[in-house]
Protein backbone atom coordinates (compact mmCIF):
# COMPACT_ATOMS: atom_id res chain seq x y z
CA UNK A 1 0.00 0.00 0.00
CA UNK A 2 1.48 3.59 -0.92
CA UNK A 3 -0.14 6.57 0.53
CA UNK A 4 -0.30 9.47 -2.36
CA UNK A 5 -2.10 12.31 -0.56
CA UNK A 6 -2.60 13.40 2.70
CA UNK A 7 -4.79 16.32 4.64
CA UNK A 8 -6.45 17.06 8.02
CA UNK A 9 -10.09 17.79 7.47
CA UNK A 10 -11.48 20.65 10.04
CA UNK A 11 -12.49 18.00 12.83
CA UNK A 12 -9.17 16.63 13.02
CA UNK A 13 -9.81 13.45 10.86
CA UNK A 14 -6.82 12.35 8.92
CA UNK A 15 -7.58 11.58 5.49
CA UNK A 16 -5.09 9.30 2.93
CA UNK A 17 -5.24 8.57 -0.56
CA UNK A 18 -3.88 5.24 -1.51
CA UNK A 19 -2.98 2.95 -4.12
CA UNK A 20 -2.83 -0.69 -3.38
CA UNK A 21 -1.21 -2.18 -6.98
CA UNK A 22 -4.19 -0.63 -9.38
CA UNK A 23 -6.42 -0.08 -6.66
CA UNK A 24 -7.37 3.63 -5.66
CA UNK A 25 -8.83 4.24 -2.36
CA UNK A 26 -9.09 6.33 0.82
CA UNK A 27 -8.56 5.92 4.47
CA UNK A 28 -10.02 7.97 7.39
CA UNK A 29 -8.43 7.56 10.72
CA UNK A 30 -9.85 9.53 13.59
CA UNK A 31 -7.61 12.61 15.31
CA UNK A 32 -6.83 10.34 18.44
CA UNK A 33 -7.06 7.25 19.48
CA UNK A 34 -5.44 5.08 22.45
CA UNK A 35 -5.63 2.09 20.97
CA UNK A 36 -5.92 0.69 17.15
CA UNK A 37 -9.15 1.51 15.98
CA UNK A 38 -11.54 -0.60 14.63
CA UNK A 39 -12.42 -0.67 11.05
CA UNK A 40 -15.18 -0.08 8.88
CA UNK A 41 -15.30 -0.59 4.95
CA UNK A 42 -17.42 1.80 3.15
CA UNK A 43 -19.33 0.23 0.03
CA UNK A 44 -20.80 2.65 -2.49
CA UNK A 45 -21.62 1.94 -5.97
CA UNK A 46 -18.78 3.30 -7.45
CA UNK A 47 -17.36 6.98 -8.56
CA UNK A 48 -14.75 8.14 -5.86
CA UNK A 49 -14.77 11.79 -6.99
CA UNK A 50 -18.43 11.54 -7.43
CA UNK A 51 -19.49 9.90 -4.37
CA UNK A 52 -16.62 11.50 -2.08
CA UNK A 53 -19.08 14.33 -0.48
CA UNK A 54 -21.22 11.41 0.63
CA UNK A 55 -18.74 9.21 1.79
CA UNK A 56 -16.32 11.85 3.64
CA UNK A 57 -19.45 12.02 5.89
CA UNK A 58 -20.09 8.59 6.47
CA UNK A 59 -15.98 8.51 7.22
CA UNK A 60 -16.64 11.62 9.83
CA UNK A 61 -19.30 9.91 11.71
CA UNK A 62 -17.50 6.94 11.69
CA UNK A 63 -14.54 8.46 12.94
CA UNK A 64 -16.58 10.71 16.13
CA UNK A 65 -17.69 7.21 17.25
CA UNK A 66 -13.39 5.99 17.16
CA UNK A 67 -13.38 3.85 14.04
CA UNK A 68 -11.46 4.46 10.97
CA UNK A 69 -12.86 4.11 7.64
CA UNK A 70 -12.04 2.66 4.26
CA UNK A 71 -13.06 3.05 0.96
CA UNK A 72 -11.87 1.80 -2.71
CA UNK A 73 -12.24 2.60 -6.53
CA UNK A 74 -14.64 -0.08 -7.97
CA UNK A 75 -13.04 -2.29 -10.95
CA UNK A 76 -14.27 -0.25 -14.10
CA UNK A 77 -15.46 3.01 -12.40
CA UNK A 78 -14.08 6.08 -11.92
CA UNK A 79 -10.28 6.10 -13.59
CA UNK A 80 -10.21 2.28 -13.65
CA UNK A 81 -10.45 0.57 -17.08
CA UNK A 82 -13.86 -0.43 -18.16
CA UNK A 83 -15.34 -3.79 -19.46
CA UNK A 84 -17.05 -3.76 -22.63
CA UNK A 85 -19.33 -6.66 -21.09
CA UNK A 86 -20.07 -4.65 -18.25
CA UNK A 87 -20.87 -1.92 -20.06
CA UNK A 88 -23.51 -3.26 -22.45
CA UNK A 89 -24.85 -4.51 -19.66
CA UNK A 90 -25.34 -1.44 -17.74
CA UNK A 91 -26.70 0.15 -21.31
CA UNK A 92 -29.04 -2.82 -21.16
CA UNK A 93 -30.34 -1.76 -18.03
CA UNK A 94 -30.79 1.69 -18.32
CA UNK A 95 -33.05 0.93 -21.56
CA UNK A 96 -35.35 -1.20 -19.82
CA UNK A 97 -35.64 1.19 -16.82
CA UNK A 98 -36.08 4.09 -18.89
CA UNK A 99 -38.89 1.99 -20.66
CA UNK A 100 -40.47 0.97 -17.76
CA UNK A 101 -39.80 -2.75 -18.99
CA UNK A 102 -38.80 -5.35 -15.92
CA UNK A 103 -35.27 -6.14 -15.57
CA UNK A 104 -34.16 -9.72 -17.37
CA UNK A 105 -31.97 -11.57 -14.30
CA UNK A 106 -29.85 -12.40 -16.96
CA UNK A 107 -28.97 -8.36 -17.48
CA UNK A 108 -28.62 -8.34 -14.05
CA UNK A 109 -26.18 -11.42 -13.80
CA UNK A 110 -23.95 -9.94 -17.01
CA UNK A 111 -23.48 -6.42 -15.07
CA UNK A 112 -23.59 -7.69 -11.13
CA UNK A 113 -21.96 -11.06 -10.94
CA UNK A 114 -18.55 -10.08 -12.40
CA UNK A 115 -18.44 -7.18 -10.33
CA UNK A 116 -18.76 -9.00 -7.13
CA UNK A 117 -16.14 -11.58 -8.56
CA UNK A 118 -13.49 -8.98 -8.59
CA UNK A 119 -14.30 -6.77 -5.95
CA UNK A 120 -14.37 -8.91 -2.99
CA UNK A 121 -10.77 -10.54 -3.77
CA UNK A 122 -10.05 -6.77 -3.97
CA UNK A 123 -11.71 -5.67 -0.57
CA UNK A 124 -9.44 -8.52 0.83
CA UNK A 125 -6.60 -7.61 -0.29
CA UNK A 126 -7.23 -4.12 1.09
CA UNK A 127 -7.97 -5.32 4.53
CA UNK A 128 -5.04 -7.21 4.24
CA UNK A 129 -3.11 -3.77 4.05
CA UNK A 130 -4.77 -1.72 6.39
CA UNK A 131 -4.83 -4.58 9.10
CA UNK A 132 -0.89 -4.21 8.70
CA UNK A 133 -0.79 -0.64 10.04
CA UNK A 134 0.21 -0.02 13.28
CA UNK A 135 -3.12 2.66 13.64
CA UNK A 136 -5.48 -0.07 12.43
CA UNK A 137 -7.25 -2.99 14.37
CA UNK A 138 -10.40 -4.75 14.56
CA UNK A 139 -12.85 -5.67 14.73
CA UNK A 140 -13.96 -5.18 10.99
CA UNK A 141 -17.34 -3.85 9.74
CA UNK A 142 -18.33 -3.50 6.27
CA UNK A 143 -21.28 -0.63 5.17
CA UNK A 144 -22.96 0.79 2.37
CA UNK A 145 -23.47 -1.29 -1.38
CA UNK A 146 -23.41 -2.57 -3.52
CA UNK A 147 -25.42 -4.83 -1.79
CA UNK A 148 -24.22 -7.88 -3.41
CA UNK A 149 -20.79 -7.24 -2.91
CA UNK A 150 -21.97 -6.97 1.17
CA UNK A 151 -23.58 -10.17 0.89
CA UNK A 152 -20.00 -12.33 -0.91
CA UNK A 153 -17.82 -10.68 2.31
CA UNK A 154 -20.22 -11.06 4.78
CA UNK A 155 -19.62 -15.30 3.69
CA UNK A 156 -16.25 -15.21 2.62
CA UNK A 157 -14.62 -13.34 4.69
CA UNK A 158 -14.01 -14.23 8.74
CA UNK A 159 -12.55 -10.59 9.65
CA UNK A 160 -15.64 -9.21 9.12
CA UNK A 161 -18.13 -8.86 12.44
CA UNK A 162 -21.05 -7.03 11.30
CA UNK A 163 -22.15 -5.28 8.49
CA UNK A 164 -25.11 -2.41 7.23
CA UNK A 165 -26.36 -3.06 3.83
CA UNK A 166 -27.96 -0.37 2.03
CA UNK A 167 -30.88 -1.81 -0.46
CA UNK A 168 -31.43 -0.57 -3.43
CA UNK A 169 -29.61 -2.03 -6.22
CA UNK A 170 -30.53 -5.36 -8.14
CA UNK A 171 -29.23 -8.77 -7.02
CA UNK A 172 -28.83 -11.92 -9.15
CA UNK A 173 -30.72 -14.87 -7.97
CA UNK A 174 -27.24 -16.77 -6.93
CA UNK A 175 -26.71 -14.00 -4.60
CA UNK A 176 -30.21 -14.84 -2.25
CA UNK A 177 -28.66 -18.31 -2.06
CA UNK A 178 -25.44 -17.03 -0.77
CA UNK A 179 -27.41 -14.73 2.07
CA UNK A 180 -28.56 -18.21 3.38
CA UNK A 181 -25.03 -18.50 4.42
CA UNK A 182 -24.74 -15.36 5.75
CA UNK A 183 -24.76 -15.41 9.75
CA UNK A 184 -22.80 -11.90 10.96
CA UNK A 185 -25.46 -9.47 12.36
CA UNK A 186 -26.98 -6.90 9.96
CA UNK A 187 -28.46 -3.83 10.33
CA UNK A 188 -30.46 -3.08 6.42
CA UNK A 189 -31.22 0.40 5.15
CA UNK A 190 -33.92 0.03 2.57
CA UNK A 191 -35.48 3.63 1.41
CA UNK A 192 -39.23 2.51 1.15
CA UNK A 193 -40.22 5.05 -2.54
CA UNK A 194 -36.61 4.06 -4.09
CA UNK A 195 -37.35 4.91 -7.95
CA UNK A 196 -34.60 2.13 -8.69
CA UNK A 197 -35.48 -0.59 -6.34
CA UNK A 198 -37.66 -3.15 -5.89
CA UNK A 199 -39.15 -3.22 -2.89
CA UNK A 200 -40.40 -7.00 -2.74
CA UNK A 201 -37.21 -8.21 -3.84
CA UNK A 202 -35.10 -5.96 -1.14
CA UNK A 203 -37.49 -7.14 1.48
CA UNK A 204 -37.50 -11.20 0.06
CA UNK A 205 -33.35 -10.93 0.27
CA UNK A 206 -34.27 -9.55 4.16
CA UNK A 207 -35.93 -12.61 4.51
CA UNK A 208 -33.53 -14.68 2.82
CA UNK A 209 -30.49 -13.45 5.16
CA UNK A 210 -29.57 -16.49 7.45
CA UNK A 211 -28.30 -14.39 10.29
CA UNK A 212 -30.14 -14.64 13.96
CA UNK A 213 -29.53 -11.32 14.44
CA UNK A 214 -31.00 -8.85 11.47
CA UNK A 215 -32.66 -5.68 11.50
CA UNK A 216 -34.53 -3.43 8.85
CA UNK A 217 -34.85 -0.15 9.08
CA UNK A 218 -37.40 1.51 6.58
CA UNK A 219 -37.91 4.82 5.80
CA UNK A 220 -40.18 6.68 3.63
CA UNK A 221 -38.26 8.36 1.07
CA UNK A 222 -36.55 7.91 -2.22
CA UNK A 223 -32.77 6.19 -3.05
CA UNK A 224 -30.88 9.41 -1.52
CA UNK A 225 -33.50 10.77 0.93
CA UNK A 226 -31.86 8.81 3.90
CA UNK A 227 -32.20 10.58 7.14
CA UNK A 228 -29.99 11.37 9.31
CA UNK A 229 -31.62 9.64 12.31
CA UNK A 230 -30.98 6.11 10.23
CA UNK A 231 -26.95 6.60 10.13
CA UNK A 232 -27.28 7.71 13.69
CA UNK A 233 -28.75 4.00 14.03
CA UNK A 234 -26.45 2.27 11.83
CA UNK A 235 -23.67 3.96 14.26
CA UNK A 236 -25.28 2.78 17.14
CA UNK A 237 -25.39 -0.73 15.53
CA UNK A 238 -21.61 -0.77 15.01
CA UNK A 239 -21.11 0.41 18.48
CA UNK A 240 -22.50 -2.59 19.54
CA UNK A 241 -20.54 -4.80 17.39
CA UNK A 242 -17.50 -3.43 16.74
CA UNK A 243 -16.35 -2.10 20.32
């Protein structure tokens, strides 16, 4: 891992850029700590420079409540190279939507499935690195989407504890299997008038989760309309699970 960049935002958060072979990503530490800090790994669909504004917040309230935070540079967003598979598939799905036509699960298996096939070896690897530094302990939480990606870690990988999945993006039918195996406790975001979601299949995957412990939190309001109350729960959730 080579830090590239690094500033002290206004609350005393220390923020790093990083590149981790031809990963990209970010890490938030907070301004003191006694001990390591625990970890959390920020999902988001992709877009650093897009998503940033979103995501140095999540990182902020992460860091008030004494965990650092990581984020990376999905395969084939922002800078990274792109897939021509992927992206006929994404064109695929943006037809349909804009049509008002349903969404074929094989569309959804030709854009999500590779994704999720390269991202979580990636994830890994990152955790790998930041469970190196000296500044850096666990327990591990992972939070945000794409939900899929959420569901492979939360069964593949031990080092996680707990994780909050945001719904709201679609997930290929192999992916409900795998949230049979899924045991970790959850804490799921689902925005109830999400214009890109389907509700009954968000709330069938709740269902589908095999974990004794999972919670869904529902709020009126479309994909970005979360409120602020809900992250104040999903820190609260951590709290209990990664401290």
């Amino acid at each position: 891992m080579r830090f590239t960049s690094e500033q002290r935002l206004d609350d005393g958060v220390l923020e790093r850029e990083f590149t981790l072979g031809e990963i990209p990503g970010i890490l938030w530490t907070p301004a003191s700590a006694s001990a390591p800090a625990p970890l959390i790994l920020l999902g988001h669909p992709g877009g650093l420079h897009k998503m940033y504004p979103r995501l140095v917040a999540r990182a902020r309230q992460s860091a008030a409540e004494g965990f650092a935070a990581a984020t990376i540079e999905l395969t084939g967003s922002g800078d990274r190279p792109r897939s021509a598979a992927a992206e006929q598939a994404r064109a695929d799905l943006r037809r349909a939507l804009e049509a008002g036509e349903p969404v074929d699960e094989e569309v959804v298996d030709r854009l999500v499935l590779p994704l999720v096939d390269k991202a979580v070896p990636e994830w890994q690897a990152v955790l790998d690195a930041l469970l190196s530094l000296p500044e850096i302990g666990g327990p591990v939480g992972y939070s945000g989407g794409v939900i899929s990606i959420g569901i492979r870690l939360a069964v593949v990988e031990p080092r996680i504890s707990a994780a909050v999945l945001f719904a709201g993006s679609f997930v290929p039918r192999a992916l409900f299997e795998e949230a049979r195996q899924v045991t970790i406790p959850l804490h799921v975001l689902l925005q109830w008038d999400d214009e890109g979601n389907d509700r009954q299949a968000a709330l069938d995957l709740f269902d589908a989760f095999g974990s004794k412990e999972k919670t869904l939190h529902a709020n009126m309001g479309g994909h970005t309309g979360v409120p602020q109350f809900a992250g104040e729960d999903a820190a609260r959730f951590f709290g209990r699970h990664l401290k």
